[in-house]
Protein backbone atom coordinates (compact mmCIF):
# COMPACT_ATOMS: atom_id res chain seq x y z
CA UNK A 1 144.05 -2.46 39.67
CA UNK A 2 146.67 -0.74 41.87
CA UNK A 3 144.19 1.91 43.16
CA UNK A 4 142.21 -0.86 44.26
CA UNK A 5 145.33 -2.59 45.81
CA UNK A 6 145.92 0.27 47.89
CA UNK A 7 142.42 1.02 49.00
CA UNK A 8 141.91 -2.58 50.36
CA UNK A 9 145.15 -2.37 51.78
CA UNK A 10 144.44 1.14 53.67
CA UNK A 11 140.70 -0.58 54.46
CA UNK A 12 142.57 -3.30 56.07
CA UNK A 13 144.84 -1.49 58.20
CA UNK A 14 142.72 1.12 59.16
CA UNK A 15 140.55 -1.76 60.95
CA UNK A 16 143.47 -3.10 62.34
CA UNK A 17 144.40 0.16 63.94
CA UNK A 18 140.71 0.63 65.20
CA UNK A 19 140.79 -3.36 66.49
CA UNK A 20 143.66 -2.58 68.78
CA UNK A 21 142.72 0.63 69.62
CA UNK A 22 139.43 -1.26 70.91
CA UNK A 23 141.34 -3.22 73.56
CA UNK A 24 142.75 -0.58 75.46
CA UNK A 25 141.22 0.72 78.47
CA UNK A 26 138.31 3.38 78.28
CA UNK A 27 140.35 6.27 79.55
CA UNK A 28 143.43 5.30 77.15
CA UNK A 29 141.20 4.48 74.09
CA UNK A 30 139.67 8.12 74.48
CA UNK A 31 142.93 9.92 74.96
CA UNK A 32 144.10 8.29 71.28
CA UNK A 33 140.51 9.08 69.61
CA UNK A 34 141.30 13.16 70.93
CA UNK A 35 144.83 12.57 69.61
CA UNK A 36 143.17 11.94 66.14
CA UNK A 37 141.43 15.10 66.55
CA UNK A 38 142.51 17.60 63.13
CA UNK A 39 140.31 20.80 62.96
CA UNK A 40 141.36 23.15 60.59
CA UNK A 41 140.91 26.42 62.36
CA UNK A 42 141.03 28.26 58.74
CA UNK A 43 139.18 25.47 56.29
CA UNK A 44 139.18 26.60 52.52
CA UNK A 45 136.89 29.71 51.48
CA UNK A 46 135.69 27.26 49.07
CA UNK A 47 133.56 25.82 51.92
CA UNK A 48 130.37 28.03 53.25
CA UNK A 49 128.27 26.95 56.32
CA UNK A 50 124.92 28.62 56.51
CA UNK A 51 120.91 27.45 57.28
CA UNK A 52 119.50 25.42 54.44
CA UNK A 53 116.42 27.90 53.04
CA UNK A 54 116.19 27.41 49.67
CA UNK A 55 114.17 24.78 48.25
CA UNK A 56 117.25 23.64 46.16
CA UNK A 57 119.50 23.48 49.53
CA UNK A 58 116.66 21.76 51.37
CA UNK A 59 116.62 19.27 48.70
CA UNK A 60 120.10 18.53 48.57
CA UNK A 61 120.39 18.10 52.38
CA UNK A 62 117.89 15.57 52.59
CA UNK A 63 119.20 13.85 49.88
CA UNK A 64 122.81 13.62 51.17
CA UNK A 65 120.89 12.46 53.94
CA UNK A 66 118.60 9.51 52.90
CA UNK A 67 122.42 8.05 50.67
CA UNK A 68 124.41 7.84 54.22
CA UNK A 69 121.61 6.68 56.07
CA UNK A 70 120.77 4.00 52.71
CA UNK A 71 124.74 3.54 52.91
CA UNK A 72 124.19 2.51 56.97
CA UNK A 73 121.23 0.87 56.71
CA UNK A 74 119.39 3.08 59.01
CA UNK A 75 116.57 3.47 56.25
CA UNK A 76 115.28 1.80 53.38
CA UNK A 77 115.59 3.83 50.25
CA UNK A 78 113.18 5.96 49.56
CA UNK A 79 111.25 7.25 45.66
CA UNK A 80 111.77 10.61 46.58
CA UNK A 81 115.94 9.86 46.89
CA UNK A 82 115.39 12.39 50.23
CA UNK A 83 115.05 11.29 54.20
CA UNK A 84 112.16 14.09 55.27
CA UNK A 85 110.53 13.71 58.55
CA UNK A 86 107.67 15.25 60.31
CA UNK A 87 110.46 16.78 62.68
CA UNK A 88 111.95 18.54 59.89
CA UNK A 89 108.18 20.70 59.17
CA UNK A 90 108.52 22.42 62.75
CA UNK A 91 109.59 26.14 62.76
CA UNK A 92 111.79 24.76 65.66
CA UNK A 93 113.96 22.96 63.52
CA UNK A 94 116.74 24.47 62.21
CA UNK A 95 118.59 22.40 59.29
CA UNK A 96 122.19 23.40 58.96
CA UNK A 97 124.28 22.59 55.46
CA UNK A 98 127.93 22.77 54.40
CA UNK A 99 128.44 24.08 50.90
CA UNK A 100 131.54 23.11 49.23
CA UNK A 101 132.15 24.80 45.50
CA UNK A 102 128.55 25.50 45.81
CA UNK A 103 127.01 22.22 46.31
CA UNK A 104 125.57 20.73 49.60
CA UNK A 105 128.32 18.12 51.10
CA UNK A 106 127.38 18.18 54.73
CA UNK A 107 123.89 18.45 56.30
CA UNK A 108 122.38 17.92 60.10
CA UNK A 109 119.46 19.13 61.84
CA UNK A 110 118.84 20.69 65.07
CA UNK A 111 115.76 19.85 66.73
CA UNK A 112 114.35 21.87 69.18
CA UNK A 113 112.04 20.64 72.01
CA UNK A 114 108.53 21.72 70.96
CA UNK A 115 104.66 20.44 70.85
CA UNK A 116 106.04 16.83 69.21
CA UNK A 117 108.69 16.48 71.70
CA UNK A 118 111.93 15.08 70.06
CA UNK A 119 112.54 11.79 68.34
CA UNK A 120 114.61 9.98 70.96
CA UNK A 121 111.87 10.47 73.27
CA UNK A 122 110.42 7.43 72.35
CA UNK A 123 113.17 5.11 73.79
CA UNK A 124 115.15 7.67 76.04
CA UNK A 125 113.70 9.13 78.89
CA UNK A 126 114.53 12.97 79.47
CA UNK A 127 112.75 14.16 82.34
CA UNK A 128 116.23 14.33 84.50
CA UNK A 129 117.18 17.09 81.57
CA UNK A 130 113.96 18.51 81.73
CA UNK A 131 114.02 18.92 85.55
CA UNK A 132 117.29 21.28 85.12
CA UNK A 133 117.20 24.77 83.67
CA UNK A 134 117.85 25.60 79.83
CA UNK A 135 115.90 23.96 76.89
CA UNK A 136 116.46 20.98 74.51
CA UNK A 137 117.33 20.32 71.54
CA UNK A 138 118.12 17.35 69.60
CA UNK A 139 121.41 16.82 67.01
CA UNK A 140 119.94 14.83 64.33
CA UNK A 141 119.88 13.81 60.69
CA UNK A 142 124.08 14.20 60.79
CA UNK A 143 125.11 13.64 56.61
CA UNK A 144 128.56 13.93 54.84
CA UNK A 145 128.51 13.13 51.25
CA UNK A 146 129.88 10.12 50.07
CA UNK A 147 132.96 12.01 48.34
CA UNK A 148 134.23 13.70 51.43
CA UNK A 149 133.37 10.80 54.49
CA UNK A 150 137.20 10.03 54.57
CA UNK A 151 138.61 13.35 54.62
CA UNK A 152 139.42 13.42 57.94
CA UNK A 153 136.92 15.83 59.24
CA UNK A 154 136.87 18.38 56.89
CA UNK A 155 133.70 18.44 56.53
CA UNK A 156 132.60 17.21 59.55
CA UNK A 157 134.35 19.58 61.99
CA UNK A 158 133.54 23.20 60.27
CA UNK A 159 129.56 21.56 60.89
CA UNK A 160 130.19 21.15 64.18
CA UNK A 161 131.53 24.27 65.08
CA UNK A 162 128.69 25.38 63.17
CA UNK A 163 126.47 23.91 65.23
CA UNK A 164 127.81 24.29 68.61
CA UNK A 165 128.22 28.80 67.79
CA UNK A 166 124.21 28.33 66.69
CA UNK A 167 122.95 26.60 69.57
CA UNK A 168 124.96 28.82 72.20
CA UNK A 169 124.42 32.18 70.69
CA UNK A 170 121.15 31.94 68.43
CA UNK A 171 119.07 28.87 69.67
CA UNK A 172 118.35 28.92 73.03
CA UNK A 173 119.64 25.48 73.83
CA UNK A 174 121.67 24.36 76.94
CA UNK A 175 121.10 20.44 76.57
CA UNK A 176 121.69 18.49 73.32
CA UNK A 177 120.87 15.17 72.84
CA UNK A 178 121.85 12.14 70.51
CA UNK A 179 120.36 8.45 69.59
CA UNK A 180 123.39 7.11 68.03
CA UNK A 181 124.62 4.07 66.68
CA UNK A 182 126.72 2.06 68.90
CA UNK A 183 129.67 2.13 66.92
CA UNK A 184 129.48 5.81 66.42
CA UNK A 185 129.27 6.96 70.32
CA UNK A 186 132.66 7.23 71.80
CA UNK A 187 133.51 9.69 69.25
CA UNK A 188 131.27 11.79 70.98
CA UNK A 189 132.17 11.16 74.26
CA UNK A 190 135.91 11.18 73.73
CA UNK A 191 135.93 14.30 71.53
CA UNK A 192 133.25 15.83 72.54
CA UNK A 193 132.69 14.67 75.99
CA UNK A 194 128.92 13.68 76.13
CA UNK A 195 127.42 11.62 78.84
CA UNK A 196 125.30 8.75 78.28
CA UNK A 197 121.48 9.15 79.55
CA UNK A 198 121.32 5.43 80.55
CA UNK A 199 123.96 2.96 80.85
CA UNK A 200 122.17 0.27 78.52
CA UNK A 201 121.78 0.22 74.37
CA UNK A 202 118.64 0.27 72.89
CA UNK A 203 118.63 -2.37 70.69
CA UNK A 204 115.96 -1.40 67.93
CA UNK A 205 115.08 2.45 67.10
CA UNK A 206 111.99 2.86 65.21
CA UNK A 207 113.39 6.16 63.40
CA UNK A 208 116.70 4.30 61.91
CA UNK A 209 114.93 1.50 61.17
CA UNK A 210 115.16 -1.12 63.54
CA UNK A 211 119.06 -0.34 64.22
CA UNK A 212 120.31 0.32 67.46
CA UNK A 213 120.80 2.94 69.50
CA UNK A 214 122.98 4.49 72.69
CA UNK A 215 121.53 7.90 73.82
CA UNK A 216 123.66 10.79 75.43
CA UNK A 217 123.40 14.33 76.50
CA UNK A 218 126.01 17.69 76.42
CA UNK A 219 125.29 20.46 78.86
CA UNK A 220 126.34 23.64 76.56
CA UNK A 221 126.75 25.37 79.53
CA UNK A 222 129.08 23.42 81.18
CA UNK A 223 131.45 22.32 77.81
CA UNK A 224 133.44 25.29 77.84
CA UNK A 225 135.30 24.15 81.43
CA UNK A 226 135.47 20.65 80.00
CA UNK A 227 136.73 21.68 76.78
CA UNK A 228 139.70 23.84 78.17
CA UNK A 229 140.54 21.36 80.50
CA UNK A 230 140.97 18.97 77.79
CA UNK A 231 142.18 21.27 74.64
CA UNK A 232 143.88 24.45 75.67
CA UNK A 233 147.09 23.19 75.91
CA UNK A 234 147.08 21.46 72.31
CA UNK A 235 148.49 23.17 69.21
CA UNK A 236 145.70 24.76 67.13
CA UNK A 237 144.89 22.15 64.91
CA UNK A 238 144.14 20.12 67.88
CA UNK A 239 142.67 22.71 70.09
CA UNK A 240 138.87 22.26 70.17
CA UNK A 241 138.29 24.43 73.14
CA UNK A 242 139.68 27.43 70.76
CA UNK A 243 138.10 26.05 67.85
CA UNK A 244 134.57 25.96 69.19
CA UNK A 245 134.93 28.92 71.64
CA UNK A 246 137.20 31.97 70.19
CA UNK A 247 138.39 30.86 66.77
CA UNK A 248 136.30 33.02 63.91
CA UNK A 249 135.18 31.67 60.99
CA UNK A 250 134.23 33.79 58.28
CA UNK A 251 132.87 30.36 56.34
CA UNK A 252 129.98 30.48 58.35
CA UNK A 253 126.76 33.00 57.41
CA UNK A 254 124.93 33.15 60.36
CA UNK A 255 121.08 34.59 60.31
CA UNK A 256 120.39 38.15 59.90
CA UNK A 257 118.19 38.85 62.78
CA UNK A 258 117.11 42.08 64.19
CA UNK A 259 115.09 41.23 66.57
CA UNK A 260 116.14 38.35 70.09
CA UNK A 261 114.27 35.42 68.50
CA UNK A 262 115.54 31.97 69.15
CA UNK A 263 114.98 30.14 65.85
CA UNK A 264 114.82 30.44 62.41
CA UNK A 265 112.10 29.41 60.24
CA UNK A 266 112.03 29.15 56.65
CA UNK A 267 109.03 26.57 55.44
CA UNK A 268 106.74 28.64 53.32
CA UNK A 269 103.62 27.45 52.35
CA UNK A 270 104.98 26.12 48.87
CA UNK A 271 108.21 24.65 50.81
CA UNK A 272 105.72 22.99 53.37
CA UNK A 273 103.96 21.24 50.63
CA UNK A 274 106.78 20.34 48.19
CA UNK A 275 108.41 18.52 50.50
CA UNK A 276 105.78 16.62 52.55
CA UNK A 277 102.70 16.30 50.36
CA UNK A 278 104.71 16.61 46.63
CA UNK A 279 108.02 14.93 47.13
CA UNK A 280 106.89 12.66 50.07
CA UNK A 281 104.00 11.51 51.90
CA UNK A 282 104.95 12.33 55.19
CA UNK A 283 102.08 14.90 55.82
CA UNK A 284 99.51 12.15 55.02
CA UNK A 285 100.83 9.52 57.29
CA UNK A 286 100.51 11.31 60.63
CA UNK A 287 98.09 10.99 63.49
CA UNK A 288 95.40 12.65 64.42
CA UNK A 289 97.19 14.82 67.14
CA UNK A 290 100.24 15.31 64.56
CA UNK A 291 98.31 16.82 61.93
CA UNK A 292 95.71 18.97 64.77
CA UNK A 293 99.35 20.16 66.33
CA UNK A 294 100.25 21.66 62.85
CA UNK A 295 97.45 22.95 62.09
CA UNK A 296 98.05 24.81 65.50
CA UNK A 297 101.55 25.74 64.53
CA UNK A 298 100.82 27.32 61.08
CA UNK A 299 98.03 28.91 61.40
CA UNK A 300 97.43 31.65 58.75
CA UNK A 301 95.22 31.39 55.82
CA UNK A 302 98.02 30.83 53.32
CA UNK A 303 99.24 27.17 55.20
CA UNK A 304 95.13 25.77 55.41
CA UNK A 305 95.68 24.16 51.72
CA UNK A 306 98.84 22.52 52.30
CA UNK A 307 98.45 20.94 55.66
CA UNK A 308 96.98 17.79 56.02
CA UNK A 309 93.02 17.37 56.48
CA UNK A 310 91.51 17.06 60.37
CA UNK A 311 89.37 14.13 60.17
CA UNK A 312 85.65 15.08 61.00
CA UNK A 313 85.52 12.00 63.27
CA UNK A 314 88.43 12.84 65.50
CA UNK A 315 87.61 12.92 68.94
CA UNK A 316 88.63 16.90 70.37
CA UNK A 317 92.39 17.23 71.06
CA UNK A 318 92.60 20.14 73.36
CA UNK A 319 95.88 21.54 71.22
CA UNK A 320 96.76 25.45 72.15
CA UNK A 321 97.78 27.90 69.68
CA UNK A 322 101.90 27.43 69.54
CA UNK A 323 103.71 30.08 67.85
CA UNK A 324 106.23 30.04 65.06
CA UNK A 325 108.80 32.21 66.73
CA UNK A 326 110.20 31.82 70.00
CA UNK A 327 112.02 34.96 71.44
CA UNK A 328 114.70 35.41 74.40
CA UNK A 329 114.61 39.52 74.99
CA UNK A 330 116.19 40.27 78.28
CA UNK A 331 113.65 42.82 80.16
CA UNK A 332 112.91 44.61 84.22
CA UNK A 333 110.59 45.74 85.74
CA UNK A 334 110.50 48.58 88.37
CA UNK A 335 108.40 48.06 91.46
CA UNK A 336 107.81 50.66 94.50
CA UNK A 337 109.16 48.79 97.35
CA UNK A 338 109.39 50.30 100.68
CA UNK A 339 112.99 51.93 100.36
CA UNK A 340 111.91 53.47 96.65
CA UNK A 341 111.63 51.89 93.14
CA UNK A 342 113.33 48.31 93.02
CA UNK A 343 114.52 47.15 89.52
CA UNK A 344 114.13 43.38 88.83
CA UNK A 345 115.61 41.82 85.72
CA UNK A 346 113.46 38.96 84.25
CA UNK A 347 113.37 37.57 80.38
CA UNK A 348 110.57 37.81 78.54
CA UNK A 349 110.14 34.38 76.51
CA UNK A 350 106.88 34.20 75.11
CA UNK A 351 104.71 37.53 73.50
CA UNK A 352 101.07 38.39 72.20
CA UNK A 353 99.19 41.03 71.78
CA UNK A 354 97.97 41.65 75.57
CA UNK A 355 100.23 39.59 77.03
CA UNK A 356 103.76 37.77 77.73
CA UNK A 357 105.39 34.97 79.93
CA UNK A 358 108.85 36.09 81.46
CA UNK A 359 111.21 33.79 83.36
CA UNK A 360 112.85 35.55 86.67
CA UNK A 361 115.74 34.20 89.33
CA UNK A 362 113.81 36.26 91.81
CA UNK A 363 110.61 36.43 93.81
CA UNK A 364 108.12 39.21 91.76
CA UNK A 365 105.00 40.84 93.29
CA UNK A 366 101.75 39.49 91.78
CA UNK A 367 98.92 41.37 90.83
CA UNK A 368 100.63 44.33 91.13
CA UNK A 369 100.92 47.23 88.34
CA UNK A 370 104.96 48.06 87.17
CA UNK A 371 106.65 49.45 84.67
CA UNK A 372 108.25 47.42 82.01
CA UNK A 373 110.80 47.59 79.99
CA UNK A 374 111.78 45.02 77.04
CA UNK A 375 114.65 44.84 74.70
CA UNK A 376 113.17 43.54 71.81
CA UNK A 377 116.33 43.53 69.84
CA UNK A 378 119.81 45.37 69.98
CA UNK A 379 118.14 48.78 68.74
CA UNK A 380 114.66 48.26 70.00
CA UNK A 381 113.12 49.10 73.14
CA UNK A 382 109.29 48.70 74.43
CA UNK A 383 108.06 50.76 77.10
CA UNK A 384 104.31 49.88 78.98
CA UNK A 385 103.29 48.85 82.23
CA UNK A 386 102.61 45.24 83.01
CA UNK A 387 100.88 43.16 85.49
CA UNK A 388 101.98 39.58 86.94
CA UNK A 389 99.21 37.41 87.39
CA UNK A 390 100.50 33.80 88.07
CA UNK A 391 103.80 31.84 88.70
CA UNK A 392 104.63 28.43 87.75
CA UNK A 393 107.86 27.68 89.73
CA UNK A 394 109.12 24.55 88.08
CA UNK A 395 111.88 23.95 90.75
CA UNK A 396 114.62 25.95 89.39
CA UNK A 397 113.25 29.32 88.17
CA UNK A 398 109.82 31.36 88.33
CA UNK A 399 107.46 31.56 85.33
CA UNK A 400 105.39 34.23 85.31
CA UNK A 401 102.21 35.20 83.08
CA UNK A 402 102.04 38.91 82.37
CA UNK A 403 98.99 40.99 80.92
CA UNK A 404 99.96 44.30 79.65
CA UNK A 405 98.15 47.49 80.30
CA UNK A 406 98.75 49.56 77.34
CA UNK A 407 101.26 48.22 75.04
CA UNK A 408 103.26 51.24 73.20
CA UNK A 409 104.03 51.06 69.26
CA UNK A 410 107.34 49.20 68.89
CA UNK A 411 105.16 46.16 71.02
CA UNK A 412 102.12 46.33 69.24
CA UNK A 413 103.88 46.40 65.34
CA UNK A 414 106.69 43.93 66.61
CA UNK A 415 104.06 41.36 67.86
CA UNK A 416 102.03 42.33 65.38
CA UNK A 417 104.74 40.86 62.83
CA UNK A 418 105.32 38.15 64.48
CA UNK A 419 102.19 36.73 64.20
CA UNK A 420 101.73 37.53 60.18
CA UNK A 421 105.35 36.25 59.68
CA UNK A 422 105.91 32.59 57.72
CA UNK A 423 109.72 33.01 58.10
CA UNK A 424 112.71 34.52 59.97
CA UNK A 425 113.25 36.59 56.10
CA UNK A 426 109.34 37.70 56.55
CA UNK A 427 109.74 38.80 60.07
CA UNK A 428 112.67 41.19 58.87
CA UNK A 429 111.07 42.31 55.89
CA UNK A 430 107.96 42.87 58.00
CA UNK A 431 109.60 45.25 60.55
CA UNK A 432 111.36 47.40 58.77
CA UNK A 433 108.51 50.02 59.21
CA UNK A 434 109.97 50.11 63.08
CA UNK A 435 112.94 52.23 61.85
């Protein structure tokens, strides 16, 4: 009975606290919130961060996450006990999980901009982001288990850290975005320091069932200035510039990868249909152009019986082949100018067999035969010549379609893996040969 006492009691002035905190102005109010601010720069070794890959850790993440989103009301419970969306069958989708003793207490998904878009498309518009340089990705499906949601962050901070390290050094991502509940969005702006993508609420989101929703953005490559700005000059518990930026975790297991890929797949074929044809429905209840995009994505033998049926009646959806692994391998090129051979760096972000699509900052000769050279990883080097055939100069940097002349061995087995590989384990597995 005293337990109880004191937990109403705490309840009660804890909303007190947040009602008067409420009434100050909007600069004042977000200089308490970042006052609150506790990140433990050295959190217990009894907590692990690492990518969910397992069907057991899958599992458990989407269950933590269909109890808090039950718990909100952003959802209706489910049979399966498990949230599971169509976002969370791309290969671009990376779902990260806190492990506590073992069992999954935090969860939240990273959702990279692919074929389907991402899920606050549907209310937000992006194309300002998508005019600027650097890709986007989408923080979604954020979970802490019921046991540790008033722990002060404990949880909640190691995941974010988590997630900014991934999305800076192994994801490819400049922009994030968030649809988040209204009562939920100046912790992001005050703490984290995200800007809103349009001054109004949206007042029902499909995807969180009818609740509403306040959109905002954070440029990754501009949060470093805003975070030192803000942070450097706290003590380290309060420091999230060092906590994000220098501090070292050893808590966190980040993927193995040999090879400058940009995300981190890990649905097999039996994963793929446990989860959205077993466990769920989700597979069955997509359109047309949902399930023909799939079908596009995984597209080896192994993935034809678990992915949901093409109807015979569809009218054609012109749907390209879209790969499973993105890469980021920073490459030049050496052209015979007029003063001798100019060197030109460019990134190669896109391979096949006889071809590539590289991203430049400068001006490169079309139709014209140079040499190439690629760093497909931190110990492996391609050598061939290469021809530019086209540009697509989206405003802020050149895209350029490449065919290759004669691709040497590293190239040929590298891509070669790539396209027989189901997951970022396979891909390893199936270069080791190139030692």
């Amino acid at each position: 009975m005293l337990k109880r006492v004191r937990s109403l009691a705490r309840k009660y002035v804890h909303q007190v606290i947040r009602k008067l905190i409420s009434w100050l102005p909007r600069k004042q109010r977000f200089e308490v919130f970042r006052s609150f601010a506790d990140c433990n720069p050295a959190p217990s070794q009894r907590l692990i961060l690492k990518i969910a890959e397992t069907q057991e850790e899958l599992e458990a993440c989407f269950a933590v996450l269909h109890d808090a989103y039950v718990d909100s009301g952003f959802m209706k419970p489910d049979p399966s006990g498990m949230r599971v969306t169509i976002y969370h069958a791309l290969p671009t989708t990376t779902t990260l999980c806190a492990k506590y003793d073992g069992q999954v207490v935090g969860t939240i998904s990273l959702i990279r901009e692919s074929a389907l878009g991402v899920p606050l498309q549907t209310i937000f518009d992006l194309s300002p982001l998508r005019e600027k340089e650097g890709y986007i990705a989408e923080v979604s499906a954020l979970a802490i288990h019921r046991k540790f949601r008033k722990t002060g962050g404990t949880i909640l901070f190691p995941l974010m850290k988590f997630m900014y390290e991934y999305c800076t050094t192994f994801f490819d991502t400049r922009h994030l975005v968030i649809a988040v509940n209204p009562s939920h969005i100046e912790m992001y702006e005050s703490l984290l320091f995200f800007q809103r993508l349009t001054a109004t609420m949206v007042e029902s989101y499909d995807f969180v069932n009818g609740a509403p929703a306040i959109g905002a953005t954070l440029d990754l490559k501009e949060a470093p200035e805003v975070f030192k700005k803000q942070y450097a000059s706290k003590p380290p518990h309060r420091n999230l510039y060092a906590y994000f930026l220098t501090v070292k975790m050893p808590n966190i297991q980040f993927p193995n990868r040999r090879f400058f890929t940009t995300n981190d797949p890990v649905l097999t074929p039996e994963l793929l249909n446990h989860f959205f044809n077993v466990r769920t429905k989700t597979f069955e209840n997509l359109s047309e152009r949902q399930k023909a995009l799939l079908h596009s994505i995984y597209d080896l033998p192994d993935y034809w019986s678990v992915l949901p049926a093409l109807s015979d009646n569809r009218e054609d959806i012109p749907i390209r082949r879209h790969q499973r692994f993105s890469v980021k391998c920073p490459a030049k090129i050496t052209v015979l100018a007029a003063d001798g051979p100019q060197e030109i760096l460019i990134e190669v972000i896109e391979v096949s067999r006889r071809g590539f699509q590289a991203r430049a900052h400068d001006l490169l000769p079309l139709n014209t035969w140079c040499d190439m050279t690629v760093q497909l990883g931190k110990a492996d080097i391609s050598h061939f010549r290469a021809l530019a055939l086209r540009e697509n100069n989206n405003g802020f940097l050149g895209y350029y379609g490449f065919r290759l002349g004669e691709p040497d061995t590293i190239w040929e087995k590298f891509v070669s893996a790539l396209y027989r590989s189901t997951t970022y384990t396979d891909l390893e597995s199936a270069t080791r040969f190139l030692s």
